[in-house]
C-alpha atoms as a PDB file:
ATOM      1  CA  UNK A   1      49.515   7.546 -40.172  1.00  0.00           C
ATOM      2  CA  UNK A   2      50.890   6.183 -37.030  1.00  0.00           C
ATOM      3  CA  UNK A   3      48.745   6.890 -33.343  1.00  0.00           C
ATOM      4  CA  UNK A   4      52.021   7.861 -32.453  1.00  0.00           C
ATOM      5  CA  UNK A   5      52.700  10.201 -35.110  1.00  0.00           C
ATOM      6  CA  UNK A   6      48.993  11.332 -34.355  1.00  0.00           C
ATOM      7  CA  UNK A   7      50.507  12.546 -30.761  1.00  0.00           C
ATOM      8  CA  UNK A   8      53.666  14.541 -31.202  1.00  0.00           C
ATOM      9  CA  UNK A   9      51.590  16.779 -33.597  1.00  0.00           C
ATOM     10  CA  UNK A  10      48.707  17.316 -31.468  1.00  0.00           C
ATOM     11  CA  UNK A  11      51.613  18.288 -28.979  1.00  0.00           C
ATOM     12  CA  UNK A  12      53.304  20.624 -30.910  1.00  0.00           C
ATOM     13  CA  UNK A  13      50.305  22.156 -32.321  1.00  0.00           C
ATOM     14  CA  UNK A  14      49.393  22.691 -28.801  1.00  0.00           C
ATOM     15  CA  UNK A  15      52.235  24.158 -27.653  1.00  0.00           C
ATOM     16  CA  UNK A  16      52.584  26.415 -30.627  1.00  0.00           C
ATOM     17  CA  UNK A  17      49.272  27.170 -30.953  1.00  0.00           C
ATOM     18  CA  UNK A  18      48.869  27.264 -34.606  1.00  0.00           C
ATOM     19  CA  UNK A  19      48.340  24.863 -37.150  1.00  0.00           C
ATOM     20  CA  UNK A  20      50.394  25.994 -39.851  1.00  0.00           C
ATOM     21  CA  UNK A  21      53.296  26.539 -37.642  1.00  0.00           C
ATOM     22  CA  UNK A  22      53.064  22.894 -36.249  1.00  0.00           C
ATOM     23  CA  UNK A  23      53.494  21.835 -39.821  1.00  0.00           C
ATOM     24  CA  UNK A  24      56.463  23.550 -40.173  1.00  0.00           C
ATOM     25  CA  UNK A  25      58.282  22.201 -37.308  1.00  0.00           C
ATOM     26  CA  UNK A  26      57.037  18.353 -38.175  1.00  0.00           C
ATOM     27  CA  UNK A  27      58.352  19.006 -41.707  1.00  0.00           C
ATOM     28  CA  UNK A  28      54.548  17.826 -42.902  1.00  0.00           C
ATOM     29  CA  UNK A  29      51.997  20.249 -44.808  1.00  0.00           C
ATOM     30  CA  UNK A  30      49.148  22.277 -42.741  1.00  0.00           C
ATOM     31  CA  UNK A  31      46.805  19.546 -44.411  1.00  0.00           C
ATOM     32  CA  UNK A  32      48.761  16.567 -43.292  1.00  0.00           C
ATOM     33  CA  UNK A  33      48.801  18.113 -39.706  1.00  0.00           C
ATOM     34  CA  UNK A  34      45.197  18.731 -39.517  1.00  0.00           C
ATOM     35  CA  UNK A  35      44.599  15.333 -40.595  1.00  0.00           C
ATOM     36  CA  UNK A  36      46.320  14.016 -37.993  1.00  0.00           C
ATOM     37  CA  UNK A  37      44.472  15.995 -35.496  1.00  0.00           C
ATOM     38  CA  UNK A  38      41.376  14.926 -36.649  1.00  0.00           C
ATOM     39  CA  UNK A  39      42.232  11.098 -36.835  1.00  0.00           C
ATOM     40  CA  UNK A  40      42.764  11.543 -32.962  1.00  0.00           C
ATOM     41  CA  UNK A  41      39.819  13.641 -32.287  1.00  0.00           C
ATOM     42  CA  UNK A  42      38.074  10.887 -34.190  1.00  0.00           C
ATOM     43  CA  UNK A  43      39.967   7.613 -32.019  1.00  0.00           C
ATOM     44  CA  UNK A  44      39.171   9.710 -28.493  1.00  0.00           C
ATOM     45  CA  UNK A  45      35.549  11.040 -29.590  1.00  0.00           C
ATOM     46  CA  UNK A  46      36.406  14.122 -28.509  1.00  0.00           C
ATOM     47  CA  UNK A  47      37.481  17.610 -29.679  1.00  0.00           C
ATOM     48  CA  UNK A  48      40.877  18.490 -28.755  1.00  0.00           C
ATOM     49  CA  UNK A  49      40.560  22.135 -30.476  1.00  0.00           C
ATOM     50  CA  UNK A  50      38.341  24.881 -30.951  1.00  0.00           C
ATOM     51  CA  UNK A  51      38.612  25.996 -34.155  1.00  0.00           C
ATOM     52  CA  UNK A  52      37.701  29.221 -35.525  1.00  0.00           C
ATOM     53  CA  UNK A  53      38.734  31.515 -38.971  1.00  0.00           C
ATOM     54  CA  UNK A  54      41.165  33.157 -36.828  1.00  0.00           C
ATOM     55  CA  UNK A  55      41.989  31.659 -33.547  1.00  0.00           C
ATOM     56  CA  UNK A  56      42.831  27.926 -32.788  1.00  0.00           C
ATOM     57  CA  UNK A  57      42.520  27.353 -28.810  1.00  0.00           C
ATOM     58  CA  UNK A  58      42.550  23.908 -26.682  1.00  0.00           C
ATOM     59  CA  UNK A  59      39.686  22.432 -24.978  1.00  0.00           C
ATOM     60  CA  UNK A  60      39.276  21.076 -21.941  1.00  0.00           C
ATOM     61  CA  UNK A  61      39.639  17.570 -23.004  1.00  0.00           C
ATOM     62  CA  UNK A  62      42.739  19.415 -25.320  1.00  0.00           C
ATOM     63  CA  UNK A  63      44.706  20.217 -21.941  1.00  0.00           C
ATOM     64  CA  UNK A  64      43.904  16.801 -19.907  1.00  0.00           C
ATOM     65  CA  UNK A  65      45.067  14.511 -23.419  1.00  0.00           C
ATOM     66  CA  UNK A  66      48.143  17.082 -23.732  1.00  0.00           C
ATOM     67  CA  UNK A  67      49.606  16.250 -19.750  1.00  0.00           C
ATOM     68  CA  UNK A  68      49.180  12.460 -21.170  1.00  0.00           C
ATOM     69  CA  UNK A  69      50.668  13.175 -24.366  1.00  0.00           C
ATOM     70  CA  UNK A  70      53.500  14.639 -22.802  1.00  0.00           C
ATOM     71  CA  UNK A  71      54.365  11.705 -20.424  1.00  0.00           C
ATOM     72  CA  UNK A  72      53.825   8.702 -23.588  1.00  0.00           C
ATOM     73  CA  UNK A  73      56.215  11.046 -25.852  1.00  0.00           C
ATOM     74  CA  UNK A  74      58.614  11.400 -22.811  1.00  0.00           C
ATOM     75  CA  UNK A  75      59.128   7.938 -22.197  1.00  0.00           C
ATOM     76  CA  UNK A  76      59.425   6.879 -25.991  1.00  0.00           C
ATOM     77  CA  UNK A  77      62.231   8.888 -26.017  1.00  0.00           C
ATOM     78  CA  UNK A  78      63.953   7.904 -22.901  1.00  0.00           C
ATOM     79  CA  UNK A  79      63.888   4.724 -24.774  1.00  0.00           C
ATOM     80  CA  UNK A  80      64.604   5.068 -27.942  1.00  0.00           C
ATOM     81  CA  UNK A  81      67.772   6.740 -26.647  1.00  0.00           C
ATOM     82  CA  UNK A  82      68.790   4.109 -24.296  1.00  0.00           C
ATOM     83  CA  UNK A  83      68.283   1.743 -27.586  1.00  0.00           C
ATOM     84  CA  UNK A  84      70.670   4.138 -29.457  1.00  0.00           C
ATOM     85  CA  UNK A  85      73.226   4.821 -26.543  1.00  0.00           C
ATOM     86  CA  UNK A  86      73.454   0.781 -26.834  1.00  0.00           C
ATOM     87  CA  UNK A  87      73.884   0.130 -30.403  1.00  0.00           C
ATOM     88  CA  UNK A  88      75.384   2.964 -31.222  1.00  0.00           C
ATOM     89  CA  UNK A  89      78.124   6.351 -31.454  1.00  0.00           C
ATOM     90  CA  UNK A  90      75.621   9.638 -30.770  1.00  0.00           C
ATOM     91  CA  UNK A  91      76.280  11.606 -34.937  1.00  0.00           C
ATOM     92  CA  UNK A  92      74.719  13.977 -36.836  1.00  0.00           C
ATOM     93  CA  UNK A  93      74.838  17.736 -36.397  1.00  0.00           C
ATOM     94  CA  UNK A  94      73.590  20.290 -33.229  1.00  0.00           C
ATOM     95  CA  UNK A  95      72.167  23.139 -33.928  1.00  0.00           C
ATOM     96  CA  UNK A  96      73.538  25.905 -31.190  1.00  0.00           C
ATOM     97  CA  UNK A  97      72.620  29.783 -30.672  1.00  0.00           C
ATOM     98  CA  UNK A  98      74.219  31.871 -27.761  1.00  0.00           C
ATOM     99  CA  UNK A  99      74.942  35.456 -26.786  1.00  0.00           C
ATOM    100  CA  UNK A 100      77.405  36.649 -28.338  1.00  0.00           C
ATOM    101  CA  UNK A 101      79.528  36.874 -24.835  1.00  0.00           C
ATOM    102  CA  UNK A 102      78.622  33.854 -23.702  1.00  0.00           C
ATOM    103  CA  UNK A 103      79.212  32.174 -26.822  1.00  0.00           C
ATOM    104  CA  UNK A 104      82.446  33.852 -27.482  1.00  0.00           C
ATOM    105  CA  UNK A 105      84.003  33.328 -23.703  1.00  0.00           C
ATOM    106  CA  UNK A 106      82.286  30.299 -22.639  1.00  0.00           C
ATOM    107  CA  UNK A 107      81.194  28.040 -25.199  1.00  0.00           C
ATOM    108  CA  UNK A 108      83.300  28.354 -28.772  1.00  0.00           C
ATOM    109  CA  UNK A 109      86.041  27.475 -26.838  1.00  0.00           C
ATOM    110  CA  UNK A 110      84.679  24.383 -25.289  1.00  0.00           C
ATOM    111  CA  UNK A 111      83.260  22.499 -28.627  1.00  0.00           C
ATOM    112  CA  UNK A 112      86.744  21.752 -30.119  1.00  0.00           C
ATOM    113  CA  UNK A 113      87.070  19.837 -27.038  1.00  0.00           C
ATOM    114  CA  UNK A 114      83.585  18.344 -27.470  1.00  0.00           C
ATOM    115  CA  UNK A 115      84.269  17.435 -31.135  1.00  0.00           C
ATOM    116  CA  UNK A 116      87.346  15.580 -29.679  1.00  0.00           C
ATOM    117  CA  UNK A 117      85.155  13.525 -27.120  1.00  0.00           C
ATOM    118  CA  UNK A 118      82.774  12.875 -29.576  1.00  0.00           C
ATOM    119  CA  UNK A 119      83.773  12.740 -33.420  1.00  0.00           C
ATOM    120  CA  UNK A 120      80.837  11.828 -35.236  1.00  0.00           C
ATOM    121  CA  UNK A 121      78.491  15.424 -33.746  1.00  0.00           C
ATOM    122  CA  UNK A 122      79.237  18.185 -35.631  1.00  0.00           C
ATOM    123  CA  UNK A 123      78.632  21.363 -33.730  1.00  0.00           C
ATOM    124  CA  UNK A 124      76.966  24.515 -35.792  1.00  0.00           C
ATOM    125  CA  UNK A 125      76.776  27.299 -33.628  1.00  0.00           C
ATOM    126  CA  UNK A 126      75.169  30.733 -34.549  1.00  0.00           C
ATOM    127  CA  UNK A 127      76.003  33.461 -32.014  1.00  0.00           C
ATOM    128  CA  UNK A 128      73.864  36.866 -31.693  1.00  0.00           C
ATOM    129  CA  UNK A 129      72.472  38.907 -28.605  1.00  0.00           C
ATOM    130  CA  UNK A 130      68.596  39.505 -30.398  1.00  0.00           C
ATOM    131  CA  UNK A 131      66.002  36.910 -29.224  1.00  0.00           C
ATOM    132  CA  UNK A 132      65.897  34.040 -31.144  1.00  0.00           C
ATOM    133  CA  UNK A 133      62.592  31.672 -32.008  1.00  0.00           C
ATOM    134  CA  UNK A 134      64.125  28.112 -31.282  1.00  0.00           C
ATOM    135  CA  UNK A 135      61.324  26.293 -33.699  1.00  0.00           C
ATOM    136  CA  UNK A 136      61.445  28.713 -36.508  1.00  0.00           C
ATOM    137  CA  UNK A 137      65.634  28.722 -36.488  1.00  0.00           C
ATOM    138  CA  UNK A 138      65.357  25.112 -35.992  1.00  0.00           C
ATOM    139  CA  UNK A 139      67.687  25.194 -33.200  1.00  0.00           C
ATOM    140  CA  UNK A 140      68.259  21.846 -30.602  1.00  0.00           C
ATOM    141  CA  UNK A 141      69.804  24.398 -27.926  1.00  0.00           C
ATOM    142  CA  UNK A 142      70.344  27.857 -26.665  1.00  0.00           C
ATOM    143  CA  UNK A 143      72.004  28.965 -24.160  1.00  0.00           C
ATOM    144  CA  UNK A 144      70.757  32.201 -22.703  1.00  0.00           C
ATOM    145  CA  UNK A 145      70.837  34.754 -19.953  1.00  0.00           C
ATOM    146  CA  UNK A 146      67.989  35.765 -18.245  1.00  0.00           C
ATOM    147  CA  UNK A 147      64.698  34.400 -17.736  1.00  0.00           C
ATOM    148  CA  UNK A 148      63.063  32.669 -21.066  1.00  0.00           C
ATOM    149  CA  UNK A 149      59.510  34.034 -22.094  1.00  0.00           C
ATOM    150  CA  UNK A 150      58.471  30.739 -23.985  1.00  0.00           C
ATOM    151  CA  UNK A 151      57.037  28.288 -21.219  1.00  0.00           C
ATOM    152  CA  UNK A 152      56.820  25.596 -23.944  1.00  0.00           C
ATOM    153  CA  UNK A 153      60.877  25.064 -23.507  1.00  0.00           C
ATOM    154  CA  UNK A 154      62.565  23.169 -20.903  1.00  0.00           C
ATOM    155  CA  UNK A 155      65.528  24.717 -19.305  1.00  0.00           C
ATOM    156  CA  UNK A 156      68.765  23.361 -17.477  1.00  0.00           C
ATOM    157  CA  UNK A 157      70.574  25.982 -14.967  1.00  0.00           C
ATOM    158  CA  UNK A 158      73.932  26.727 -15.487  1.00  0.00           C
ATOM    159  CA  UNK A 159      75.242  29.624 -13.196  1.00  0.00           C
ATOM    160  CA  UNK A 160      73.662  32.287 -11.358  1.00  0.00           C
ATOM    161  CA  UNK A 161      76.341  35.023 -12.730  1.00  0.00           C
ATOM    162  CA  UNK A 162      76.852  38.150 -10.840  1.00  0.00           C
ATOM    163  CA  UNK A 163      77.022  41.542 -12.536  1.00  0.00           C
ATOM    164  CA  UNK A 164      78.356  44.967 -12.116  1.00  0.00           C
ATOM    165  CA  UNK A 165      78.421  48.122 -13.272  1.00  0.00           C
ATOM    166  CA  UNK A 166      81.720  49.568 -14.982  1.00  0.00           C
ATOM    167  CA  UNK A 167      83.608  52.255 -16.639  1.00  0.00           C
ATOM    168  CA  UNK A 168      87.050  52.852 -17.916  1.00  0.00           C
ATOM    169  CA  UNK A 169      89.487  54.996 -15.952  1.00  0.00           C
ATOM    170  CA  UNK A 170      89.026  57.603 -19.278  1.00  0.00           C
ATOM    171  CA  UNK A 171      85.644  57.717 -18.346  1.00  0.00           C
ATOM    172  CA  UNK A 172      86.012  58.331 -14.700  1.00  0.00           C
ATOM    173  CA  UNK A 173      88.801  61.099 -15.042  1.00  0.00           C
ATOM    174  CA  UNK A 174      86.364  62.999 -17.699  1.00  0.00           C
ATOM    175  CA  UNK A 175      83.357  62.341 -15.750  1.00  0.00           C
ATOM    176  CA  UNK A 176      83.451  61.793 -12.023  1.00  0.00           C
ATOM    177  CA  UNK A 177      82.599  58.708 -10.048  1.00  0.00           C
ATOM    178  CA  UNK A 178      78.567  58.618 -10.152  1.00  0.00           C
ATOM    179  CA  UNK A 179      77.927  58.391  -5.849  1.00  0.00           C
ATOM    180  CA  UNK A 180      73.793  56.975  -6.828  1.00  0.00           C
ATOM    181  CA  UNK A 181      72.021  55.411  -9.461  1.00  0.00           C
ATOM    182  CA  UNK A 182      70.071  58.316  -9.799  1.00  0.00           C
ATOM    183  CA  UNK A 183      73.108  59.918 -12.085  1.00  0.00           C
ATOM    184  CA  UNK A 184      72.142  57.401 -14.506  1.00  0.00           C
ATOM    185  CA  UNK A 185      69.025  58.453 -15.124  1.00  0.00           C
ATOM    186  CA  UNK A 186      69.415  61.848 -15.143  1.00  0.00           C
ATOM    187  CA  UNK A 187      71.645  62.999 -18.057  1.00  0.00           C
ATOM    188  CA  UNK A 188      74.447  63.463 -15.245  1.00  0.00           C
ATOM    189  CA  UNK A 189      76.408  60.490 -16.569  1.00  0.00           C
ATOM    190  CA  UNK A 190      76.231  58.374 -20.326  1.00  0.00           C
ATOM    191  CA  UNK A 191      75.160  55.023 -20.211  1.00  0.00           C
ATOM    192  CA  UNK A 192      75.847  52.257 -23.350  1.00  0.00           C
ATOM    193  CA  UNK A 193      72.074  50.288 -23.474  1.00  0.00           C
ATOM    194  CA  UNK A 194      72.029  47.008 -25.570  1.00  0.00           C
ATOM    195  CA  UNK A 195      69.054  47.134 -27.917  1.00  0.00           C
ATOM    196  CA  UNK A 196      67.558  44.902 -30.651  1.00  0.00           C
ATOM    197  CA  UNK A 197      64.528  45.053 -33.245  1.00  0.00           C
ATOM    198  CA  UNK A 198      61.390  44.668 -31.070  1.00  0.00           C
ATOM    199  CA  UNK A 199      63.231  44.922 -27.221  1.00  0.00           C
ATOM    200  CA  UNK A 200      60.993  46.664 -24.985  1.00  0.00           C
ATOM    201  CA  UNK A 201      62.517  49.681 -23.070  1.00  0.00           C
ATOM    202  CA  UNK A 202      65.880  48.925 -21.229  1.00  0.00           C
ATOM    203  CA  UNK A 203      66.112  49.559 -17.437  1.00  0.00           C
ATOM    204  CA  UNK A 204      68.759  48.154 -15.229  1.00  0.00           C
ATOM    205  CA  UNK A 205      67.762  46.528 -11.574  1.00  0.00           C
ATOM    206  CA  UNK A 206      70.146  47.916  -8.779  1.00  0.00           C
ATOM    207  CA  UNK A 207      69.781  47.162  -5.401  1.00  0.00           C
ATOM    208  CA  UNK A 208      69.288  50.785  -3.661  1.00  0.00           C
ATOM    209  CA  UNK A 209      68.126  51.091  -0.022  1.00  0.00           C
ATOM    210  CA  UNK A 210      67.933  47.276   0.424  1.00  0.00           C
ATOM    211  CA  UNK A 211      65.604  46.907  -1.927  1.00  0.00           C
ATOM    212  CA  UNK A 212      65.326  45.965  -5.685  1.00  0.00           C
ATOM    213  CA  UNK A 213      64.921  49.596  -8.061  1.00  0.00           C
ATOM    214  CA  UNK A 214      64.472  49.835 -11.808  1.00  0.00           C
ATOM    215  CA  UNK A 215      66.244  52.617 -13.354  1.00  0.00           C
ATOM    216  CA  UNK A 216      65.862  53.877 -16.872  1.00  0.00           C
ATOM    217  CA  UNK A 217      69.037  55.076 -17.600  1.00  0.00           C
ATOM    218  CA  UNK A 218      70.031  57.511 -20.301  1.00  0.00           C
ATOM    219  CA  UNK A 219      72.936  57.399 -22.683  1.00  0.00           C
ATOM    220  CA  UNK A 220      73.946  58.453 -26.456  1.00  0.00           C
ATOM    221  CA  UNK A 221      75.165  54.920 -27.530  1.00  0.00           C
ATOM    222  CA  UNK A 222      73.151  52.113 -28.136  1.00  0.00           C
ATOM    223  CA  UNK A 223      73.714  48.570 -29.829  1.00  0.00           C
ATOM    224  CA  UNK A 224      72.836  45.095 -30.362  1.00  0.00           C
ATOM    225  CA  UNK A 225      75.876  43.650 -30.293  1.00  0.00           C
ATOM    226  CA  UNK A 226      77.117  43.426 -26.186  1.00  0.00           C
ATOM    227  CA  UNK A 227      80.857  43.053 -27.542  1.00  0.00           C
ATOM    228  CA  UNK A 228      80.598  46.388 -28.895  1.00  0.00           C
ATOM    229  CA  UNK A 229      79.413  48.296 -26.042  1.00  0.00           C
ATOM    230  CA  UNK A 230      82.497  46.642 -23.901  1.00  0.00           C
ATOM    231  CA  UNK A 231      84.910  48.200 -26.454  1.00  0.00           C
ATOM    232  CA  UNK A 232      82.872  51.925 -26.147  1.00  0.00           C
ATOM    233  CA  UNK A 233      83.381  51.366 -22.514  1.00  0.00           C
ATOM    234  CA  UNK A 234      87.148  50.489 -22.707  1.00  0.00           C
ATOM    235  CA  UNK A 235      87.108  53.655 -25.537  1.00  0.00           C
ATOM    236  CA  UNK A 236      85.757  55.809 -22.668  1.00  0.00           C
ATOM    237  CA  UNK A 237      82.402  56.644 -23.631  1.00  0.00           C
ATOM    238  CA  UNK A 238      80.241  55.250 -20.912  1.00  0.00           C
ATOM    239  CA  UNK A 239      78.926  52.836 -18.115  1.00  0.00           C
ATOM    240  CA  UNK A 240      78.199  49.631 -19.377  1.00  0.00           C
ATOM    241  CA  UNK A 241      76.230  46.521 -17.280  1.00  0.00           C
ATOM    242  CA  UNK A 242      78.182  43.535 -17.485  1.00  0.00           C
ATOM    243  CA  UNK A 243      78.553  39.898 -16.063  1.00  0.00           C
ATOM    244  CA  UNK A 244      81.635  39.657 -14.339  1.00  0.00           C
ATOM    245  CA  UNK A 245      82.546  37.033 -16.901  1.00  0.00           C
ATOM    246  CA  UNK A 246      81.930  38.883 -19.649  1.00  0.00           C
ATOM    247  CA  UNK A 247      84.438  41.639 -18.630  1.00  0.00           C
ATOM    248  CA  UNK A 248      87.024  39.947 -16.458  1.00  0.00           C
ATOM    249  CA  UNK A 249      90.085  39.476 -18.666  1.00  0.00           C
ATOM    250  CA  UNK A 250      89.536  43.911 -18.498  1.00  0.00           C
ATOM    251  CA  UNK A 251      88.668  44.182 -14.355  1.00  0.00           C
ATOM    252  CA  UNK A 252      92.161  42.032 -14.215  1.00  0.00           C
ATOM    253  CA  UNK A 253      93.966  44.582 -16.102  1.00  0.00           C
ATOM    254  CA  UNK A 254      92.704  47.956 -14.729  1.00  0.00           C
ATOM    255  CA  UNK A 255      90.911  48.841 -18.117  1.00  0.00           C
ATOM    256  CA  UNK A 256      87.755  48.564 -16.720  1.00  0.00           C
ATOM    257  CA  UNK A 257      86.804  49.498 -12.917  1.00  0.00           C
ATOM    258  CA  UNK A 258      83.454  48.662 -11.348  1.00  0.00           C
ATOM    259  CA  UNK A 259      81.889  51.459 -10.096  1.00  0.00           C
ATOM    260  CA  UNK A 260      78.532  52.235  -7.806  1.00  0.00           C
ATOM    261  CA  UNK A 261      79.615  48.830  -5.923  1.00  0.00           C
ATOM    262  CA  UNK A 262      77.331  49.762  -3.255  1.00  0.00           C
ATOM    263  CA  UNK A 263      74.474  49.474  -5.680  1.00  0.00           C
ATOM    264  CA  UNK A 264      75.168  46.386  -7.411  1.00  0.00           C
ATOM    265  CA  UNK A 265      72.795  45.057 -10.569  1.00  0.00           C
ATOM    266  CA  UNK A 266      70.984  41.685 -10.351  1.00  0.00           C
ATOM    267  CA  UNK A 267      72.190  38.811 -10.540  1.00  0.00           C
ATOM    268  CA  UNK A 268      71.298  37.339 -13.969  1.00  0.00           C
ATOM    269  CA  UNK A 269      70.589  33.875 -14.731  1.00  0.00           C
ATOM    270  CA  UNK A 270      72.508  31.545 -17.201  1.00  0.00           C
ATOM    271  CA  UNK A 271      70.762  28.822 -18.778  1.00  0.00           C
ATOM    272  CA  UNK A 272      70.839  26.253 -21.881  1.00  0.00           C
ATOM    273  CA  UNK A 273      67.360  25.908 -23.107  1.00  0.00           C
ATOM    274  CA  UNK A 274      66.110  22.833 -25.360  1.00  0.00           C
ATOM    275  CA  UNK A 275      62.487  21.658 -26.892  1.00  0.00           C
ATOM    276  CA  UNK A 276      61.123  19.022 -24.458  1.00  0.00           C
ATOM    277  CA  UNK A 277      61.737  16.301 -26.279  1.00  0.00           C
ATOM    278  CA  UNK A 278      65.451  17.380 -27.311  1.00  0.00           C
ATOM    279  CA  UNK A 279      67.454  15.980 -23.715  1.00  0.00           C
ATOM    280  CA  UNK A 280      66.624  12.320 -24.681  1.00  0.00           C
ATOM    281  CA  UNK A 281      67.864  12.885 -28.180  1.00  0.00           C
ATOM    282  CA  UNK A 282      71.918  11.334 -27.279  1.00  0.00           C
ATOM    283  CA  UNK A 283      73.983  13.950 -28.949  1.00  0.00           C
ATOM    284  CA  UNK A 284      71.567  17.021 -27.449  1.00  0.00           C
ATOM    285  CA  UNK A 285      71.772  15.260 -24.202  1.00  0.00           C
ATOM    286  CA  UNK A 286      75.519  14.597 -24.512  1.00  0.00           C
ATOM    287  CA  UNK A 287      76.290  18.272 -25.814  1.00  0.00           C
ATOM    288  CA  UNK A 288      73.578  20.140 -22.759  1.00  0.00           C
ATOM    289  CA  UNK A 289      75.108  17.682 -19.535  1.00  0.00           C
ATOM    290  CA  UNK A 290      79.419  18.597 -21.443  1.00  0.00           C
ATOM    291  CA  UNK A 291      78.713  22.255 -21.577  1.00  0.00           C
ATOM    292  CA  UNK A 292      77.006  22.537 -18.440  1.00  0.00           C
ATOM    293  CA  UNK A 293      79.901  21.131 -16.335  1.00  0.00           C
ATOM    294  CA  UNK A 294      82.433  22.493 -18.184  1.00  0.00           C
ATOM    295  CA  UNK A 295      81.242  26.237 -18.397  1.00  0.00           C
ATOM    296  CA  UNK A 296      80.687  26.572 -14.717  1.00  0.00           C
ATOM    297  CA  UNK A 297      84.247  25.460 -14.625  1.00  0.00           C
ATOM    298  CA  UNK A 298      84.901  27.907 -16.707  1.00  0.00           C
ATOM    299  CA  UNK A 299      83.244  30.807 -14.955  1.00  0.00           C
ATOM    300  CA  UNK A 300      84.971  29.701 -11.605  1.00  0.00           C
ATOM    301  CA  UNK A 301      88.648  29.665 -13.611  1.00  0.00           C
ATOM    302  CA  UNK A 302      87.522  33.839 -14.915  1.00  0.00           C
ATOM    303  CA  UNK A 303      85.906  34.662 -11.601  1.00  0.00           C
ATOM    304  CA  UNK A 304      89.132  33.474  -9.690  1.00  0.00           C
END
């Protein structure tokens, strides 16, 4: 087994924190993997792990090799991609996840134009608004919204994309014009809450007295799926949080109107999201630096 080899899976079991699933994501068995761990333990003369029945946690020496490791990795693959960007057309396959909005209004769109720039990548994309687990789905990218709970991933900024709250005239004439945010937490006013299989409980952040409030809003409809809970909004069955992307083509038209503008939601951040050694991979780094400047192109072109 290579020193190299030796490296990227003390890194990943690092980062993941578990043996077995370390294995998985090298495509090696949990035996392999732990022999590779101990072949480096054994070169340094040092423990890298603490290993018990239950729990598998780094040591000190574990997090000093592991900044290191990072760096050597890093700059093999800054070089085997220049190699390849040299001798070579970028091929093989991406494997994409994104919201469904997002993916629907921002990035389908764009990879028929990609696949024309670039022939030989094949583009899979999987779209769905539950979290996903970017080692497990074997995923190179996903784009998200929000702020991304696993600190193991590196992350490229797209937009800062405002959002508002909205409601179909239907509503309104049925229901009134909510005047605070306090009407959505009180039963005075239905709200549609996008919810998925282990999401905590869902608040929205309005800015109220010049400061930054949480509000846990009440409503009858729930979902998964934020494409659905636009269409029970345009159906007249609620207040839905939106980016203004996400809605525009309906602000434009009148079917939606924004309502409690003088307590606007958070801004929410948009984001493509790779494993760190994904960007110097050609056709991940081609795919991540296309999208990014053409979907904030994109959002300008809605938001005009």
């Amino acid at each position: 087994m290579s020193y190299i080899d030796n490296i990227r899976t003390f890194v990943r079991v690092y980062e993941l924190g578990n043996m077995s699933a370390a294995a998985r994501d090298q495509r090696i068995s949990p035996a392999v993997a732990s022999a590779r761990i101990s072949q480096l333990e054994d070169h340094l003369d040092v423990r890298l792990f603490q290993r018990t029945t239950r729990m598998l946690s780094a040591t000190e020496q574990g997090k000093l090799f592991y900044a290191g490791a990072l760096r050597i990795l890093d700059a093999i693959d800054v070089a085997e991609a220049q190699v390849q960007d040299i001798t070579q057309s970028p091929r093989g396959s991406i494997y994409v996840s994104a919201p469904l909005g997002v993916g629907r209004r921002l990035v389908a769109p764009l990879v028929p134009e990609f696949k024309v720039k670039y022939p030989l990548i094949d583009v899979r994309l999987r779209l769905s608004d539950r979290k996903v687990d970017m080692t497990a789905e074997g995923l190179d990218v996903a784009f998200f919204l929000g702020i991304p709970e696993d600190s193991t991933l590196r992350i490229k900024k797209i937009a800062d994309c405002e959002r508002l709250l909205c409601a179909s005239p239907k509503y309104i004439a049925s229901r009134g014009q909510p005047q605070s945010p306090e009407e959505l937490t009180d039963g005075t006013h239905d709200c549609l809450n996008l919810r998925f299989p282990g999401a905590s409980e869902f608040q929205w952040p309005l800015l109220a007295d010049h400061e930054v409030k949480r509000y846990a809003v009440k409503g009858p409809f729930e979902s998964d799926d934020g494409d659905i809970l636009t269409d029970w909004a345009l159906e007249g069955h609620g207040i839905v949080m939106k980016p203004y992307f996400d809605v525009a083509e309906h602000l434009k038209s009148g079917a939606l109107v924004p309502i409690l503008t003088q307590s606007p939601p958070l801004k929410i951040q948009m984001a493509c999201l790779y494993p760190h050694k994904k960007k110097q991979d050609p056709k991940s780094r081609l795919f991540i630096d296309f999208m990014t400047e053409r979907m904030q192109s994109r959002l300008t072109e809605l938001l005009a």
